[in-house]
C-alpha atoms as a PDB file:
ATOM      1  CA  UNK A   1      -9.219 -35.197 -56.952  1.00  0.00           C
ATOM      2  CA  UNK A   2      -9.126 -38.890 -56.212  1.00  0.00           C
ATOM      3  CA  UNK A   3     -11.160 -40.288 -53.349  1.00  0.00           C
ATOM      4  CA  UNK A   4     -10.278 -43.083 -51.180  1.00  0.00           C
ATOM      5  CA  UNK A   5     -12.279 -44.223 -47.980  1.00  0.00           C
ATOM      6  CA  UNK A   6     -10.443 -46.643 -45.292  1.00  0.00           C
ATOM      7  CA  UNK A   7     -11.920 -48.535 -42.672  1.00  0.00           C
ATOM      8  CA  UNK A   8     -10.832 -48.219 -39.293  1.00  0.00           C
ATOM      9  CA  UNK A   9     -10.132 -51.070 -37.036  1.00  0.00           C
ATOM     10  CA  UNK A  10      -7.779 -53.567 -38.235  1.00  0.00           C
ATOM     11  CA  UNK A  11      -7.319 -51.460 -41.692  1.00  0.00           C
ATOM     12  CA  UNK A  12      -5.494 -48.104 -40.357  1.00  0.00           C
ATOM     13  CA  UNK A  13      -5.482 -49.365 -36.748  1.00  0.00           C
ATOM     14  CA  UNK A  14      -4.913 -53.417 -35.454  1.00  0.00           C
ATOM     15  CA  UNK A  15      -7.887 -54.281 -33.176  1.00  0.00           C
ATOM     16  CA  UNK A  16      -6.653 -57.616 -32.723  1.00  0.00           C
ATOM     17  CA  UNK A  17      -3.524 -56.639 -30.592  1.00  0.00           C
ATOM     18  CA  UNK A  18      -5.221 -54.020 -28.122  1.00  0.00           C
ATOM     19  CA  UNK A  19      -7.656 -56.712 -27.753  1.00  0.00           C
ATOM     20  CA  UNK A  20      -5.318 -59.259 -26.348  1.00  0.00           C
ATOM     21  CA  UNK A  21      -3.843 -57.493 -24.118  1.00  0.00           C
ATOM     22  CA  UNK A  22      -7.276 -56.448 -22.835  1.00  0.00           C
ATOM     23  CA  UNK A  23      -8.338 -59.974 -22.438  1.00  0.00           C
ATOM     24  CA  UNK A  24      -4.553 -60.809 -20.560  1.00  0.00           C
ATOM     25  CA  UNK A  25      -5.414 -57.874 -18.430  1.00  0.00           C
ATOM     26  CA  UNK A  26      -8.983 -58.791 -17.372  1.00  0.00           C
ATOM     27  CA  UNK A  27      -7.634 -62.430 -16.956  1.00  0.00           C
ATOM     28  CA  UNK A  28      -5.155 -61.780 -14.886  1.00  0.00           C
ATOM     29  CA  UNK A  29      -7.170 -58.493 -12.702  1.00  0.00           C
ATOM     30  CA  UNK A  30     -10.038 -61.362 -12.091  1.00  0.00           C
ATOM     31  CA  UNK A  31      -7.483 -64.292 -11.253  1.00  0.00           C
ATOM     32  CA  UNK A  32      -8.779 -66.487 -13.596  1.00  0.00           C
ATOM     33  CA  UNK A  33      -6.926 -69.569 -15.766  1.00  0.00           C
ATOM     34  CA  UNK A  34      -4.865 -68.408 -18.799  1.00  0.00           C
ATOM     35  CA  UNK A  35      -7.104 -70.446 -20.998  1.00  0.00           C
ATOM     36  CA  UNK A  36      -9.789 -67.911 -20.403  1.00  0.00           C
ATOM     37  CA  UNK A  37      -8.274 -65.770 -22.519  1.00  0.00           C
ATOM     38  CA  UNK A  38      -8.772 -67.537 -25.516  1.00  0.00           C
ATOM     39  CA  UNK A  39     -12.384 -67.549 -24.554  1.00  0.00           C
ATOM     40  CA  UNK A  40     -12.399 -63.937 -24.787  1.00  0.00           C
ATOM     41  CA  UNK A  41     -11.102 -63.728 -27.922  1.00  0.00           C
ATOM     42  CA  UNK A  42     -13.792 -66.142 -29.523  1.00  0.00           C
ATOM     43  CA  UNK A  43     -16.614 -64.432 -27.548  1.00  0.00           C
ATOM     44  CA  UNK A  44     -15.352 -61.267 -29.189  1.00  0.00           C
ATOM     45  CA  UNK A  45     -15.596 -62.486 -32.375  1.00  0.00           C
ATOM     46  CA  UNK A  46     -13.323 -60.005 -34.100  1.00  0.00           C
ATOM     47  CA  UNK A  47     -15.120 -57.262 -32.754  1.00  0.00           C
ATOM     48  CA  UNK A  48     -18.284 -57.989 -34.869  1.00  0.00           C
ATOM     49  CA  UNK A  49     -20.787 -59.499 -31.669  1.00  0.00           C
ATOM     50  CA  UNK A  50     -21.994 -55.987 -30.628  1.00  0.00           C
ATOM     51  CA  UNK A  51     -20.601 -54.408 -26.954  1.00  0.00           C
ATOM     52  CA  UNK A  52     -23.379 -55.266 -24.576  1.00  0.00           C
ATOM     53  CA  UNK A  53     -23.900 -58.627 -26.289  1.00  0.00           C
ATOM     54  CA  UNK A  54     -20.122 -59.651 -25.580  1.00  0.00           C
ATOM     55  CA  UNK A  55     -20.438 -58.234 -22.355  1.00  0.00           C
ATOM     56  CA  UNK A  56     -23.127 -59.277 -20.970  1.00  0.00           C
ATOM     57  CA  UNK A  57     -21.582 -62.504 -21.727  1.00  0.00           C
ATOM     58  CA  UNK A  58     -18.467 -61.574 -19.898  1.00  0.00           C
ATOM     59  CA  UNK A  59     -20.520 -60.593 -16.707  1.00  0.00           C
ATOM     60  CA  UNK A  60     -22.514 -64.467 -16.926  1.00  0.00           C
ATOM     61  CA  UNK A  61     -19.513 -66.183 -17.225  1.00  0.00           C
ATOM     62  CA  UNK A  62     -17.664 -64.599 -14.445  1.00  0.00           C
ATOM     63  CA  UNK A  63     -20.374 -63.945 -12.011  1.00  0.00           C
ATOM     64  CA  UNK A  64     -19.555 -59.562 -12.232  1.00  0.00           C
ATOM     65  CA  UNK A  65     -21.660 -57.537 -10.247  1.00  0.00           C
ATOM     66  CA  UNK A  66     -20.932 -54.400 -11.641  1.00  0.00           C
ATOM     67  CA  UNK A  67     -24.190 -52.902 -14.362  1.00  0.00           C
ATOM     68  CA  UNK A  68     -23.771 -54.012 -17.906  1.00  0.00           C
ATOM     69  CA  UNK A  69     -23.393 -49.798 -19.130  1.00  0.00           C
ATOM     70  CA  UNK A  70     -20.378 -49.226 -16.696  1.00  0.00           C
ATOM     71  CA  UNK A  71     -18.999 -52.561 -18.400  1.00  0.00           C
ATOM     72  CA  UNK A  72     -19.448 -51.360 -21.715  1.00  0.00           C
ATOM     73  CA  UNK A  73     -17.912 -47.922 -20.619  1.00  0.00           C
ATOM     74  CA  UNK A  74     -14.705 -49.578 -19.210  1.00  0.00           C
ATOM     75  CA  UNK A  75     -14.301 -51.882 -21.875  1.00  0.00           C
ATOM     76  CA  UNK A  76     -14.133 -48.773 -24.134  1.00  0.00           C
ATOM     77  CA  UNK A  77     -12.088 -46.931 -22.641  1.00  0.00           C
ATOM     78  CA  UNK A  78      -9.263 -49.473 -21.871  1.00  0.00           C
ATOM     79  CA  UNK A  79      -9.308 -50.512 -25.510  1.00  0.00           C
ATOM     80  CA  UNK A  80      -8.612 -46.968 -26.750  1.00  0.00           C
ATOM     81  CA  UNK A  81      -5.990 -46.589 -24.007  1.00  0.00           C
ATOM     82  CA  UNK A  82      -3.957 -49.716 -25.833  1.00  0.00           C
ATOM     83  CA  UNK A  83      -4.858 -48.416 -29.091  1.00  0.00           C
ATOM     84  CA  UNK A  84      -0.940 -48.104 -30.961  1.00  0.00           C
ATOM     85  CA  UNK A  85      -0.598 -46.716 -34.488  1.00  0.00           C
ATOM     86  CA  UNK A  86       2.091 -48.131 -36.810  1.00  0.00           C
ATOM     87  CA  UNK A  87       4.103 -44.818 -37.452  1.00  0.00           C
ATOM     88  CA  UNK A  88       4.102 -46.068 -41.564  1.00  0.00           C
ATOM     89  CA  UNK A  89       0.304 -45.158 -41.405  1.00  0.00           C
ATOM     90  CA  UNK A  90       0.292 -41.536 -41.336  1.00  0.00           C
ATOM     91  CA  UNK A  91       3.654 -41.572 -43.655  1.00  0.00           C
ATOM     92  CA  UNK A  92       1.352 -43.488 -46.056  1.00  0.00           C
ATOM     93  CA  UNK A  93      -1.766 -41.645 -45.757  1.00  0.00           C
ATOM     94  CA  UNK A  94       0.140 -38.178 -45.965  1.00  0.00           C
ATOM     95  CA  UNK A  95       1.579 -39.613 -49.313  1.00  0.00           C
ATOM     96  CA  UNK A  96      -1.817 -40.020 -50.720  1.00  0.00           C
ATOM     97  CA  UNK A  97      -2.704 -35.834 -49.840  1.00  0.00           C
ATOM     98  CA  UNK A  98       0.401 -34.641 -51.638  1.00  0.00           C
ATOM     99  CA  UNK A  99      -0.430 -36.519 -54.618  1.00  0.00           C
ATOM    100  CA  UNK A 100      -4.269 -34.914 -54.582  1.00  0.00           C
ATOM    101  CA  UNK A 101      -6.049 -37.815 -53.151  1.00  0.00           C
ATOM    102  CA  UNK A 102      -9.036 -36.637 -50.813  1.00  0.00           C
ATOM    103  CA  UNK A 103      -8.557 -39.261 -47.585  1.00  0.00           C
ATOM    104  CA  UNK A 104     -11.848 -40.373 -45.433  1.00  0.00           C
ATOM    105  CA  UNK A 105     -12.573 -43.031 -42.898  1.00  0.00           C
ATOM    106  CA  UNK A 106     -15.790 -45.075 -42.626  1.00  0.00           C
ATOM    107  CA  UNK A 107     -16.161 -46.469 -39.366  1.00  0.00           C
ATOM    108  CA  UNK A 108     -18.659 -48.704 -38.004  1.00  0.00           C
ATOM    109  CA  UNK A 109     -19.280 -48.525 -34.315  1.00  0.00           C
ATOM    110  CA  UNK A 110     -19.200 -45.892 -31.205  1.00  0.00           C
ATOM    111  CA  UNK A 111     -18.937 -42.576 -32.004  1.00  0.00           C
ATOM    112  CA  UNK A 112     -17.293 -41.762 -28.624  1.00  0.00           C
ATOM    113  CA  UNK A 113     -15.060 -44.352 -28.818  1.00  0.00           C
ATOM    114  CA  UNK A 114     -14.298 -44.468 -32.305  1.00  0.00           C
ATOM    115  CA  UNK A 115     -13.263 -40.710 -32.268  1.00  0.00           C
ATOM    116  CA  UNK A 116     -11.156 -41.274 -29.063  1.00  0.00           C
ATOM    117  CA  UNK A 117      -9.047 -44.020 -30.780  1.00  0.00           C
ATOM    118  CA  UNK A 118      -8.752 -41.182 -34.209  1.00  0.00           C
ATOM    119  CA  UNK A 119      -8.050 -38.554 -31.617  1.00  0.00           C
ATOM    120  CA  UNK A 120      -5.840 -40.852 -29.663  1.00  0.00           C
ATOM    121  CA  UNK A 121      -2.977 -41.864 -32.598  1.00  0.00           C
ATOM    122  CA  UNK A 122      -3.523 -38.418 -34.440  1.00  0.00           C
ATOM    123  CA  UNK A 123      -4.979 -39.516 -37.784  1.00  0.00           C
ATOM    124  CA  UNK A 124      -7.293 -36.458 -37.513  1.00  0.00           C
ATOM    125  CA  UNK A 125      -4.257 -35.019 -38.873  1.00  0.00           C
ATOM    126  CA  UNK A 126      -3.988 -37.165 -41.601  1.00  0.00           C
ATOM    127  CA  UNK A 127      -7.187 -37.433 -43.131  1.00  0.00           C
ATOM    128  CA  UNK A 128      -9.996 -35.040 -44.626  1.00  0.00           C
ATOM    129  CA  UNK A 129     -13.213 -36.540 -43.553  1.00  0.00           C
ATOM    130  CA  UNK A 130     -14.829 -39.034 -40.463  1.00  0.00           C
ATOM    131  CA  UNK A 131     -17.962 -40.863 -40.682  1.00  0.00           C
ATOM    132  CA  UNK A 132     -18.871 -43.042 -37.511  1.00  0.00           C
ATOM    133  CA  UNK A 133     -22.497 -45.172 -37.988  1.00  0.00           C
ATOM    134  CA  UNK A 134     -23.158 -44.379 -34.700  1.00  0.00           C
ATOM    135  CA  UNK A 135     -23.524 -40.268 -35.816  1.00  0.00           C
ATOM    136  CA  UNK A 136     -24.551 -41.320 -39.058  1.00  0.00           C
ATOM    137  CA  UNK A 137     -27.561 -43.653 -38.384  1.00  0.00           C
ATOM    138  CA  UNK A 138     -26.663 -46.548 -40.593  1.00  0.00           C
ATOM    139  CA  UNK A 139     -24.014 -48.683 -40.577  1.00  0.00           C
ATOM    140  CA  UNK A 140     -21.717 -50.497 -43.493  1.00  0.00           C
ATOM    141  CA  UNK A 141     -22.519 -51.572 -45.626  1.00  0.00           C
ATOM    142  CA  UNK A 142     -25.416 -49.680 -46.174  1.00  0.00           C
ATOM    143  CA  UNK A 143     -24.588 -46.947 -48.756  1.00  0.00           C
ATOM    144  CA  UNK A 144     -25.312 -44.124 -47.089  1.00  0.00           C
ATOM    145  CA  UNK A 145     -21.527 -44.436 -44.894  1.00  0.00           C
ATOM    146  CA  UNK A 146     -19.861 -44.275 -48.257  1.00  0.00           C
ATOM    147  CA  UNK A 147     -21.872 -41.220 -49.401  1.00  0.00           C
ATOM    148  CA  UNK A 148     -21.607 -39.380 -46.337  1.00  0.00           C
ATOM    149  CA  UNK A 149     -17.918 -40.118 -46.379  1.00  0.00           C
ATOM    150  CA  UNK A 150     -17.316 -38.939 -49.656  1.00  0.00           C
ATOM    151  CA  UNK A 151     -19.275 -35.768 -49.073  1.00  0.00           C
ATOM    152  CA  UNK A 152     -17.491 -34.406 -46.193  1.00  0.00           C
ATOM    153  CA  UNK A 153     -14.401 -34.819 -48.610  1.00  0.00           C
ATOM    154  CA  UNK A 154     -16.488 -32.788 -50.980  1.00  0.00           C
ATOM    155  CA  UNK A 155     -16.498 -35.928 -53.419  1.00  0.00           C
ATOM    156  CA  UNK A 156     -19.369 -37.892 -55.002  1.00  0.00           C
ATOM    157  CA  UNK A 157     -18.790 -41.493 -55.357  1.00  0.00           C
ATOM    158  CA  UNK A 158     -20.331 -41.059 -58.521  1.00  0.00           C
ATOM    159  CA  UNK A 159     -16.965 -39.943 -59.686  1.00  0.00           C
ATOM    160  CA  UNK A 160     -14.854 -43.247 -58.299  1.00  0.00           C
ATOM    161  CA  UNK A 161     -13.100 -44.096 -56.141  1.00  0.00           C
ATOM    162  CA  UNK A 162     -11.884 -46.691 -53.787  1.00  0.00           C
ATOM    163  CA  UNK A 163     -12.195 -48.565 -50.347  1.00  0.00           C
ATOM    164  CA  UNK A 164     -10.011 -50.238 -48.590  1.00  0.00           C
ATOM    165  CA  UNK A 165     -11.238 -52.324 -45.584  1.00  0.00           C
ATOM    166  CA  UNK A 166     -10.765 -55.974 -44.497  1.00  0.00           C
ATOM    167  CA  UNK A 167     -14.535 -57.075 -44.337  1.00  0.00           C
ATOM    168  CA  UNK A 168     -15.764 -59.056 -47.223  1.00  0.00           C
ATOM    169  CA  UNK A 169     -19.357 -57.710 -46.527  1.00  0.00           C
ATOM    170  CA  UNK A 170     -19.121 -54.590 -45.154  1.00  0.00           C
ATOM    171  CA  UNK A 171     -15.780 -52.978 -46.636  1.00  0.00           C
ATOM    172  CA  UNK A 172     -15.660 -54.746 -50.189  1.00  0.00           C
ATOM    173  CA  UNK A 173     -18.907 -55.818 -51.156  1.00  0.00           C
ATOM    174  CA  UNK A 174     -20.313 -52.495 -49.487  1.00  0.00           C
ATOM    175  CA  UNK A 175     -17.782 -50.345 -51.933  1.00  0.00           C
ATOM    176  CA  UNK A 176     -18.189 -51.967 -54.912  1.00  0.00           C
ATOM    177  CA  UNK A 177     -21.860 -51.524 -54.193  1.00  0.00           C
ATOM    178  CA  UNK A 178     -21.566 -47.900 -54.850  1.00  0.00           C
ATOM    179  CA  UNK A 179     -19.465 -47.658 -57.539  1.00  0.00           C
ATOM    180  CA  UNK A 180     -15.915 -47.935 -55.508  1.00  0.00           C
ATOM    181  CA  UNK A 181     -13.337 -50.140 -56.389  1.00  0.00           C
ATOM    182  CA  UNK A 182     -11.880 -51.928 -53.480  1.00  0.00           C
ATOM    183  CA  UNK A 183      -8.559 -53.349 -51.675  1.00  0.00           C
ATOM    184  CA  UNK A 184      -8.838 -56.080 -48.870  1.00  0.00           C
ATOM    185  CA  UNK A 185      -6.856 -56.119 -46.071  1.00  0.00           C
ATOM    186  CA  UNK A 186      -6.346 -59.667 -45.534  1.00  0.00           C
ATOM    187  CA  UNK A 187      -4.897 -60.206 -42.079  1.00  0.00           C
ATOM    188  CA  UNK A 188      -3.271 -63.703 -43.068  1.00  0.00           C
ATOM    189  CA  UNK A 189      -6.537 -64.868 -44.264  1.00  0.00           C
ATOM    190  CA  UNK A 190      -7.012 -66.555 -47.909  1.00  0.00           C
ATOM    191  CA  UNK A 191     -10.171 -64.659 -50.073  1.00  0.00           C
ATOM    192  CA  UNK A 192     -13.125 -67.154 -49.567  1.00  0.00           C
ATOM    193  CA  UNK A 193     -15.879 -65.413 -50.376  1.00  0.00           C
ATOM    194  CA  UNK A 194     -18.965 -65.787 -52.759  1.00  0.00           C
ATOM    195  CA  UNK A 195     -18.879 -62.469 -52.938  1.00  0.00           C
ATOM    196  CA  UNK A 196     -16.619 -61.080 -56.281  1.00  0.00           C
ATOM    197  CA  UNK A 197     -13.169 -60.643 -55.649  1.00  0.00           C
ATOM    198  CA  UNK A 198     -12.022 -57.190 -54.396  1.00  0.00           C
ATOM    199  CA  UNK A 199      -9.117 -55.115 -57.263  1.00  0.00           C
ATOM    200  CA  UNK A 200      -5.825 -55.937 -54.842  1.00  0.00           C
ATOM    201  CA  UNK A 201      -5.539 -57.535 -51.774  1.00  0.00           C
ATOM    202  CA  UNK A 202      -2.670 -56.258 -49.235  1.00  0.00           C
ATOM    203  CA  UNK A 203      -1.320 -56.805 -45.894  1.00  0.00           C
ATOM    204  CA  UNK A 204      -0.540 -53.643 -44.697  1.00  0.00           C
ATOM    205  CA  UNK A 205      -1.391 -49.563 -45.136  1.00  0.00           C
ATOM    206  CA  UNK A 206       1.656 -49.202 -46.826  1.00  0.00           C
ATOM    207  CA  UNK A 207       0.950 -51.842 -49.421  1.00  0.00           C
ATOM    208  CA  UNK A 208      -2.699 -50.227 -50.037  1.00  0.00           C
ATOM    209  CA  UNK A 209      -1.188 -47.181 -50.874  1.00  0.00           C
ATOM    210  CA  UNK A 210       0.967 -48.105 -53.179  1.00  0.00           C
ATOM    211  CA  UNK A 211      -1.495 -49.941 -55.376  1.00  0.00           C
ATOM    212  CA  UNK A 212      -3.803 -47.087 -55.123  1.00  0.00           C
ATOM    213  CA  UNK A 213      -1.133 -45.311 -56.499  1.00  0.00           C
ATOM    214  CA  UNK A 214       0.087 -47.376 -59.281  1.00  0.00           C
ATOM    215  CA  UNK A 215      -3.424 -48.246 -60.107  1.00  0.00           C
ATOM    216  CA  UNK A 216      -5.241 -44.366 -59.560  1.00  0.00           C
ATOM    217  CA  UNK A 217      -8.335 -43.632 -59.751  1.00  0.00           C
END
């Protein structure tokens, strides 16, 4: 059986939306100029600039007396509560089981709130296998994600495979690093990268699918 391994945020689930509206929320809960919003955004840094780094931030530039750990913990928990899943997802990823493909995610991040977002929009149900760095102890790219994903499909990436992320480092150049072949989610960005090209690039779940299909293990 064919293995494929997807990332999480902004692969199966956009990050980029619920982040917005968290950052009109807090804006607009706090009184503060529109503008600051934008701030927000580039503080984030598409989610990369770990939690209590970007929040800690946050709390400077606003003068917030609340502790930095019950920051962290609302921040999480709002974004999970505007987490949305495009309904073509699970269609697409339910496509891939009938047709024998063994489905995992490889997530890096919280495992608390990483599994609240999975348990959240359902794709428990459409899926065979979770990884989370957090539980793991390593994060991607390292290779042990990829292996640990592929086991709990009862898979070995030394048979193939494929991952499909939209991080140069950590998605593509991670997978290919253990044997995968790879599709890029690019998110309206142009392939820039020193590192070698990923084997499609695709806008959308959907899209992914269907050259995993044509293209198989």
């Amino acid at each position: 059986m064919p293995l494929v391994i997807f990332d999480l945020d902004n692969t199966l689930l956009d990050r980029e939306v619920p982040f917005r509206r968290w950052a009109t929320q807090f804006v607009a809960e706090h009184g503060l100029a529109p503008g600051e919003v934008q701030w927000l955004v580039n503080a984030d840094g598409d989610g990369f600039v770990p939690r209590p780094r970007f929040l800690t931030a946050v709390r400077e530039r606003y003068g917030l007396d609340e502790p930095l750990d019950v920051l962290v913990t609302s921040f999480r928990e709002q974004i999970v509560a505007l987490v949305e899943l495009d309904p073509q997802v699970p269609l697409a990823l339910d496509r891939l089981r009938r047709e024998g493909w063994r489905v995992a995610i490889a997530t890096n991040g919280n495992t608390a709130q990483q599994s609240a977002k999975i348990r959240r929009t359902g794709l428990e149900s459409h899926i065979d296998a979770l990884a989370i760095s957090e539980e793991v102890g390593v994060a991607k790219p390292d290779p042990r994600m990829f292996q640990v994903a592929a086991q709990r499909c009862e898979a070995r990436l030394e048979d193939g495979g494929w991952m499909v992320g939209d991080c140069p480092v950590r998605d593509v150049a991670g997978g290919r690093d253990v044997g995968l072949r790879t599709i890029w989610m690019r998110r309206g960005r142009t392939w820039d990268s020193i590192i070698h090209a990923p084997d499609a690039i695709v806008d959308d779940v959907t899209a992914a699918v269907a050259a995993l299909t044509i293209q198989g293990c």
